[in-house]
PDB file of N, CA and C in Angstrom:
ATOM      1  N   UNK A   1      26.306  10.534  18.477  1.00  0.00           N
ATOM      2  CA  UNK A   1      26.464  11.750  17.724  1.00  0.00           C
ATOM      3  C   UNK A   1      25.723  12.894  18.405  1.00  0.00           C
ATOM      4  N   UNK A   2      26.348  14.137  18.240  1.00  0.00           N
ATOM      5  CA  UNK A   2      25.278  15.127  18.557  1.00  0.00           C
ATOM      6  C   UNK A   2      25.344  16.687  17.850  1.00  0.00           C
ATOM      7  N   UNK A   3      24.098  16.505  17.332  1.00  0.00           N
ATOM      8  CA  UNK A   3      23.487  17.326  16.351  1.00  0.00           C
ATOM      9  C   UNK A   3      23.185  18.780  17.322  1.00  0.00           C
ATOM     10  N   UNK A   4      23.757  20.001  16.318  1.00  0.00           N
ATOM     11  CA  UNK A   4      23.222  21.454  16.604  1.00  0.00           C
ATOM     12  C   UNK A   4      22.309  21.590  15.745  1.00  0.00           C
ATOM     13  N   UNK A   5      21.020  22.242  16.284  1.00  0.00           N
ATOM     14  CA  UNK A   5      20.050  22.749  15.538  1.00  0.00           C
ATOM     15  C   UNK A   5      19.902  24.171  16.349  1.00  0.00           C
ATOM     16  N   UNK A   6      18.715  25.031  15.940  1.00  0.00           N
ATOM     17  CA  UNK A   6      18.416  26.396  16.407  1.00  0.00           C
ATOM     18  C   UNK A   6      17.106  26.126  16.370  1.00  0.00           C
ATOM     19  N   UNK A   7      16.858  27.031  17.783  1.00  0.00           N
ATOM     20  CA  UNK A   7      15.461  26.374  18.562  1.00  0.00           C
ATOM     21  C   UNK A   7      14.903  28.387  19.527  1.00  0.00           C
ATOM     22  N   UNK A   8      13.972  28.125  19.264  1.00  0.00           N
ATOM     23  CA  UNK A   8      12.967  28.813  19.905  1.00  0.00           C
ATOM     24  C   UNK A   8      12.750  28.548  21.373  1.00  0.00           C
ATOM     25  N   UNK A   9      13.117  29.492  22.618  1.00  0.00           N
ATOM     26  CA  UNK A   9      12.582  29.634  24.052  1.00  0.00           C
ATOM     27  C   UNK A   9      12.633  30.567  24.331  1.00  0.00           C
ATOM     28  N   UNK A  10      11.709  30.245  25.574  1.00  0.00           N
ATOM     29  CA  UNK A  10      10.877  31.750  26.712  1.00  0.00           C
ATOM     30  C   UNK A  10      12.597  31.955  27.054  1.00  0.00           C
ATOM     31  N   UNK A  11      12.225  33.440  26.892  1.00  0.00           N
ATOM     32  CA  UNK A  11      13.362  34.229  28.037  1.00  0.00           C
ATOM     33  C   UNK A  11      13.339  34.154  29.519  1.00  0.00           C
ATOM     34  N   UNK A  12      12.501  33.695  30.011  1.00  0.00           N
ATOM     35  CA  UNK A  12      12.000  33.817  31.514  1.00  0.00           C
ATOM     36  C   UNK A  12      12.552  32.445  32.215  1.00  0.00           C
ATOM     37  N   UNK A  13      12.547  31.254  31.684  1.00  0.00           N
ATOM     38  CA  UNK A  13      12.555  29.986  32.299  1.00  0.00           C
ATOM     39  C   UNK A  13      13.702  29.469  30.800  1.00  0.00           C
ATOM     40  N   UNK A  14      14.320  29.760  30.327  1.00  0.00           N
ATOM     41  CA  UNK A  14      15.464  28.628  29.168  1.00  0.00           C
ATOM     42  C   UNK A  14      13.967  27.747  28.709  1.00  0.00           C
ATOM     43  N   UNK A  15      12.804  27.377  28.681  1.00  0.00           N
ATOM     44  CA  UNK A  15      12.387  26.113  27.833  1.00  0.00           C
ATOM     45  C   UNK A  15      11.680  26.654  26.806  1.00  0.00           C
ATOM     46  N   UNK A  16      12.155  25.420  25.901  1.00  0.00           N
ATOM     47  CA  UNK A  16      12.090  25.329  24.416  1.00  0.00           C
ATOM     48  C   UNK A  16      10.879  25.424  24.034  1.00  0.00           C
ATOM     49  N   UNK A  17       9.974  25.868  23.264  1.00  0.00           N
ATOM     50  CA  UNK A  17       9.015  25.388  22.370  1.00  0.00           C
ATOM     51  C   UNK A  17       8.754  24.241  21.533  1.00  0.00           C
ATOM     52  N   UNK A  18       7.519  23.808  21.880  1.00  0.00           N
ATOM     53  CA  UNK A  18       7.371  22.741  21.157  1.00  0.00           C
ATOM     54  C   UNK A  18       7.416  22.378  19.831  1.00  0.00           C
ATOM     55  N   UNK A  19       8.070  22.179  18.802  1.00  0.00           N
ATOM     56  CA  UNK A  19       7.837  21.709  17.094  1.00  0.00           C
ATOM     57  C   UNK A  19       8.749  23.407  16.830  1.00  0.00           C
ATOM     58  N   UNK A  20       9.604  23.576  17.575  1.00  0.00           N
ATOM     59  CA  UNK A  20      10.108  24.941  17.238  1.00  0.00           C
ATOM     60  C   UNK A  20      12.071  24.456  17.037  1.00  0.00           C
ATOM     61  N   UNK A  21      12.502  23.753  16.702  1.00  0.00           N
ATOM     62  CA  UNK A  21      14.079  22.691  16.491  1.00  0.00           C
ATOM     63  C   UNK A  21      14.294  22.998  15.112  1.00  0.00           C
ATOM     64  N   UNK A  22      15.115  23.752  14.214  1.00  0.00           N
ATOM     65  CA  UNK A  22      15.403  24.378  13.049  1.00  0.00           C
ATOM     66  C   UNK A  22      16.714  24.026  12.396  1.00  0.00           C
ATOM     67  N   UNK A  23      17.452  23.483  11.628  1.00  0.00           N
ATOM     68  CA  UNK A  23      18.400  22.929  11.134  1.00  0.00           C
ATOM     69  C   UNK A  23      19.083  24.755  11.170  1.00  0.00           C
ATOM     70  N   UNK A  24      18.199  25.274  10.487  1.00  0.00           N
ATOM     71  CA  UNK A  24      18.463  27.014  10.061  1.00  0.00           C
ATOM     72  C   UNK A  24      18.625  28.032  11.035  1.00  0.00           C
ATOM     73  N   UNK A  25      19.292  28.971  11.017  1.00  0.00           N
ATOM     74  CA  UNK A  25      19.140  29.894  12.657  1.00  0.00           C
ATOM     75  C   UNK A  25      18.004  30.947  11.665  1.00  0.00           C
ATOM     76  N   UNK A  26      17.792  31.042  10.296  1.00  0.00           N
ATOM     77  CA  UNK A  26      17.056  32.135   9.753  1.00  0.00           C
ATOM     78  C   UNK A  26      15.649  31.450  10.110  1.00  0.00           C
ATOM     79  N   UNK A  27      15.665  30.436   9.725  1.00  0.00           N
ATOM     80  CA  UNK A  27      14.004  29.655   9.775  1.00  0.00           C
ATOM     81  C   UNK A  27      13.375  29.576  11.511  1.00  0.00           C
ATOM     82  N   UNK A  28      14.278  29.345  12.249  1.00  0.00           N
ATOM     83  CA  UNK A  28      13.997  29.878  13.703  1.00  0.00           C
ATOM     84  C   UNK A  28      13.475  31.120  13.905  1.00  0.00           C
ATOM     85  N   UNK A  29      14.618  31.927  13.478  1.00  0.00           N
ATOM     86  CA  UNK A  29      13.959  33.815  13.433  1.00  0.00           C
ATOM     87  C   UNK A  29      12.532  33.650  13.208  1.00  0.00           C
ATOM     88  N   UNK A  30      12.236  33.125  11.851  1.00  0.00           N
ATOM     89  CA  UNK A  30      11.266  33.691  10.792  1.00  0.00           C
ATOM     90  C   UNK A  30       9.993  33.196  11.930  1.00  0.00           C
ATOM     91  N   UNK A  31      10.410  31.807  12.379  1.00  0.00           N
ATOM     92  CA  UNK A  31       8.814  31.197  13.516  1.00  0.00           C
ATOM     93  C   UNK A  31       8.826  31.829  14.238  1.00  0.00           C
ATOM     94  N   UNK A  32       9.952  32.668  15.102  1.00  0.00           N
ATOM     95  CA  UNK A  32       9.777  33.541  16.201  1.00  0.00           C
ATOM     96  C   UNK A  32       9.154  35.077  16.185  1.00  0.00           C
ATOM     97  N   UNK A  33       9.388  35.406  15.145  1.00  0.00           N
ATOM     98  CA  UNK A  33       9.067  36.491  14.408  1.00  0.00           C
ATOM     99  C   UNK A  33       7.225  36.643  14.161  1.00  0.00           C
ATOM    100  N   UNK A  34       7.281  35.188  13.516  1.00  0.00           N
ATOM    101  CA  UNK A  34       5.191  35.241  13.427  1.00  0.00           C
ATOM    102  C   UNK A  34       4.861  34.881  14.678  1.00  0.00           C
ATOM    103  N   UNK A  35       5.293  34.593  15.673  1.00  0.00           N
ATOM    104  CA  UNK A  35       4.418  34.502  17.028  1.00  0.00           C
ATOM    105  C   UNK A  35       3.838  35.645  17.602  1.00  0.00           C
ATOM    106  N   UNK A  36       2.905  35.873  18.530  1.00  0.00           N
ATOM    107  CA  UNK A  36       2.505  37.031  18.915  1.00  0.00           C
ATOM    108  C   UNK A  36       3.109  37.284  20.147  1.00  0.00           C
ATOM    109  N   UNK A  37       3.625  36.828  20.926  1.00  0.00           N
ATOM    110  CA  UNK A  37       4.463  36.646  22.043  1.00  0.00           C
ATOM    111  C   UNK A  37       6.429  36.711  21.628  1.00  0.00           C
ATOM    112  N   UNK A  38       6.671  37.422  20.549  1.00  0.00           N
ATOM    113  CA  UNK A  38       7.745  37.392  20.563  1.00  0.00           C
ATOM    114  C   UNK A  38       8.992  38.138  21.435  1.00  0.00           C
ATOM    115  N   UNK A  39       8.400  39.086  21.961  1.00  0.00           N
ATOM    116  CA  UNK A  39       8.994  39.297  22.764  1.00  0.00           C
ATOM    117  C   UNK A  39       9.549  38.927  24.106  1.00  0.00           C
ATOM    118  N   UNK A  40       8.678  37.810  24.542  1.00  0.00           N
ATOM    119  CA  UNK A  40       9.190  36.726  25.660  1.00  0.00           C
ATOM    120  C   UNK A  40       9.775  35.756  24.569  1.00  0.00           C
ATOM    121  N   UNK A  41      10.424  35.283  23.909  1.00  0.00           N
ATOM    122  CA  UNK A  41      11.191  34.863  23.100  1.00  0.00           C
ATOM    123  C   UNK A  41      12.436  34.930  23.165  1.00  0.00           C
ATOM    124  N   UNK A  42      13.307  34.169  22.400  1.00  0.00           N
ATOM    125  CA  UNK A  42      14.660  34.026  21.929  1.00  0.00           C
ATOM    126  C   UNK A  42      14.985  32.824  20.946  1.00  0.00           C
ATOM    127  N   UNK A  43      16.068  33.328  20.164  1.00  0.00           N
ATOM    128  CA  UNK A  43      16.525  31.917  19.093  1.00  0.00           C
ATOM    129  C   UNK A  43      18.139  31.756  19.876  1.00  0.00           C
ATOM    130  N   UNK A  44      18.357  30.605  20.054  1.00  0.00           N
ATOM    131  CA  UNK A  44      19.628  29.521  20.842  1.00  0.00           C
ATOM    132  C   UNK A  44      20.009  28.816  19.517  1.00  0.00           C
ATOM    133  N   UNK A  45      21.554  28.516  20.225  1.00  0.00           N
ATOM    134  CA  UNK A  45      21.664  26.747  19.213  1.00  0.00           C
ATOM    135  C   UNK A  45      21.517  25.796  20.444  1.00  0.00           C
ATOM    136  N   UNK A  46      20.829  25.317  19.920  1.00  0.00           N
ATOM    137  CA  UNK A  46      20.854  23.537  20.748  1.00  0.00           C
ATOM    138  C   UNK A  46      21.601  22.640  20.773  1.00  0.00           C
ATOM    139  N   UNK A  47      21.860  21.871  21.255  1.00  0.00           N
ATOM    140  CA  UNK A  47      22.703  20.168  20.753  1.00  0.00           C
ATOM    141  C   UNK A  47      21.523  19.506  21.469  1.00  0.00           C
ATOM    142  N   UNK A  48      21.204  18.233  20.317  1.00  0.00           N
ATOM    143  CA  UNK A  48      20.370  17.305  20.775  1.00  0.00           C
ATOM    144  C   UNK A  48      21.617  15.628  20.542  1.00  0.00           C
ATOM    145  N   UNK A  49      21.461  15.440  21.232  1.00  0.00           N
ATOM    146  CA  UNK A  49      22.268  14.022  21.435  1.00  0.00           C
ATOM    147  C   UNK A  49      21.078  12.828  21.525  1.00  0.00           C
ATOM    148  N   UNK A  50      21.494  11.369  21.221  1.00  0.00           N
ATOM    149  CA  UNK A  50      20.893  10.329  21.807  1.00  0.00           C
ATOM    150  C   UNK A  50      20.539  10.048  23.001  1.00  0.00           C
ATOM    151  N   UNK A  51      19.887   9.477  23.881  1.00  0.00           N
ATOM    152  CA  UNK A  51      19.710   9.145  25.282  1.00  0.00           C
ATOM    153  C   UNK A  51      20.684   8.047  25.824  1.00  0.00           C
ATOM    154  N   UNK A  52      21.337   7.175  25.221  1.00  0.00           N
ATOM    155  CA  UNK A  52      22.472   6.337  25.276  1.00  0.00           C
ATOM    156  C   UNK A  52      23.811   7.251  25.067  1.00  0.00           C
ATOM    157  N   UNK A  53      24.337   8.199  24.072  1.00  0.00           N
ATOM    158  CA  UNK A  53      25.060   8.696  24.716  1.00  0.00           C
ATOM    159  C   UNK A  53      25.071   9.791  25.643  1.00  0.00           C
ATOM    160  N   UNK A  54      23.561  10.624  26.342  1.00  0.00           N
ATOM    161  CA  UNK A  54      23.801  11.294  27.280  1.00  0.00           C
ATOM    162  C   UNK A  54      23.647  10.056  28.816  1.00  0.00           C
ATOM    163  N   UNK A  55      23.175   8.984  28.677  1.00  0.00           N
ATOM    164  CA  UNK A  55      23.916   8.179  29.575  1.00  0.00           C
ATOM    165  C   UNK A  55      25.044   7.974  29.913  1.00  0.00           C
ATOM    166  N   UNK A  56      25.904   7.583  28.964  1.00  0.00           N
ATOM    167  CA  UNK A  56      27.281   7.275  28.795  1.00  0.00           C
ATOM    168  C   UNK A  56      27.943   8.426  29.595  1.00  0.00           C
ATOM    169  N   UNK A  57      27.318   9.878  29.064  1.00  0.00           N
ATOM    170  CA  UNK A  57      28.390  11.034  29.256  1.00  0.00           C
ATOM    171  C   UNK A  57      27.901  11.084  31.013  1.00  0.00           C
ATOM    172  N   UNK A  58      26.787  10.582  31.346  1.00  0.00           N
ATOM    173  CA  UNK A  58      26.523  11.096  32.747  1.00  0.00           C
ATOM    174  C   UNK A  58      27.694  10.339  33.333  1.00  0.00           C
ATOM    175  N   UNK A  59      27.713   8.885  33.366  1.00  0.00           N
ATOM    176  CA  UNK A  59      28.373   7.946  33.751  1.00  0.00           C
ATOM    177  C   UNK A  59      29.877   8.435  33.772  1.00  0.00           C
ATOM    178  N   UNK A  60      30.407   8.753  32.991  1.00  0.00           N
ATOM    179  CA  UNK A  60      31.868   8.974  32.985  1.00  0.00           C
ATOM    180  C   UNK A  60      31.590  10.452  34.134  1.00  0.00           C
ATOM    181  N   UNK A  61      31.124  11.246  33.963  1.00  0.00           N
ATOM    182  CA  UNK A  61      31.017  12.193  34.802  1.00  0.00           C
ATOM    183  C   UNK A  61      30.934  11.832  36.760  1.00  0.00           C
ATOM    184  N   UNK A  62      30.161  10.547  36.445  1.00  0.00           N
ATOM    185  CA  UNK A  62      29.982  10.208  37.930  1.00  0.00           C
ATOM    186  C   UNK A  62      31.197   9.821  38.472  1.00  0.00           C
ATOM    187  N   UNK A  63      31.610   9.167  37.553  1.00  0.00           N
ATOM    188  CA  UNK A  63      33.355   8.643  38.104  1.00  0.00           C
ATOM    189  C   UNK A  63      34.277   9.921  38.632  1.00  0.00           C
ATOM    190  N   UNK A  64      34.247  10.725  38.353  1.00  0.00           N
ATOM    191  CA  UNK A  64      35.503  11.888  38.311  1.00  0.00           C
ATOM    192  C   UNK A  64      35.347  12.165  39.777  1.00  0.00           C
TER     193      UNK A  64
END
C-alpha cells in the first residue's frame, strides 16, 4: 500500500523534517508556521510505501 501524508522540508536540499509527516496539509502549515526558520521551509505531499513494496517496485524497474 502507499499512503499520502503532508510533510514539512528545507527548500534548499528536498529533506524532510523529522516527526514533521501530517495526515492534514492544514496541520503541516500550522508546524511550519511555529518554526522560527520558516522561511527555509515548505509543506509537500509525500507517499510513504512499505520497504517490500519499494523493493518489488525497484525490481520490476530493473527488468525494463
Amino acid at each position: 500500500m502507499i499512503f499520502k501524508r503532508w510533510a514539512v522540508r528545507y527548500k534548499h536540499d528536498k529533506s524532510p523534517l523529522d516527526g514533521c509527516a501530517f495526515v492534514h496539509k492544514a496541520a503541516a502549515t500550522d508546524a511550519m508556521n511555529a518554526m522560527p526558520n520558516k522561511d527555509k521551509l515548505e509543506v509537500v505531499q509525500v507517499a510513504i510505501m512499505s520497504v517490500e513494496l519499494a523493493e518489488h517496485l525497484a525490481g520490476q524497474l530493473s527488468e525494463l
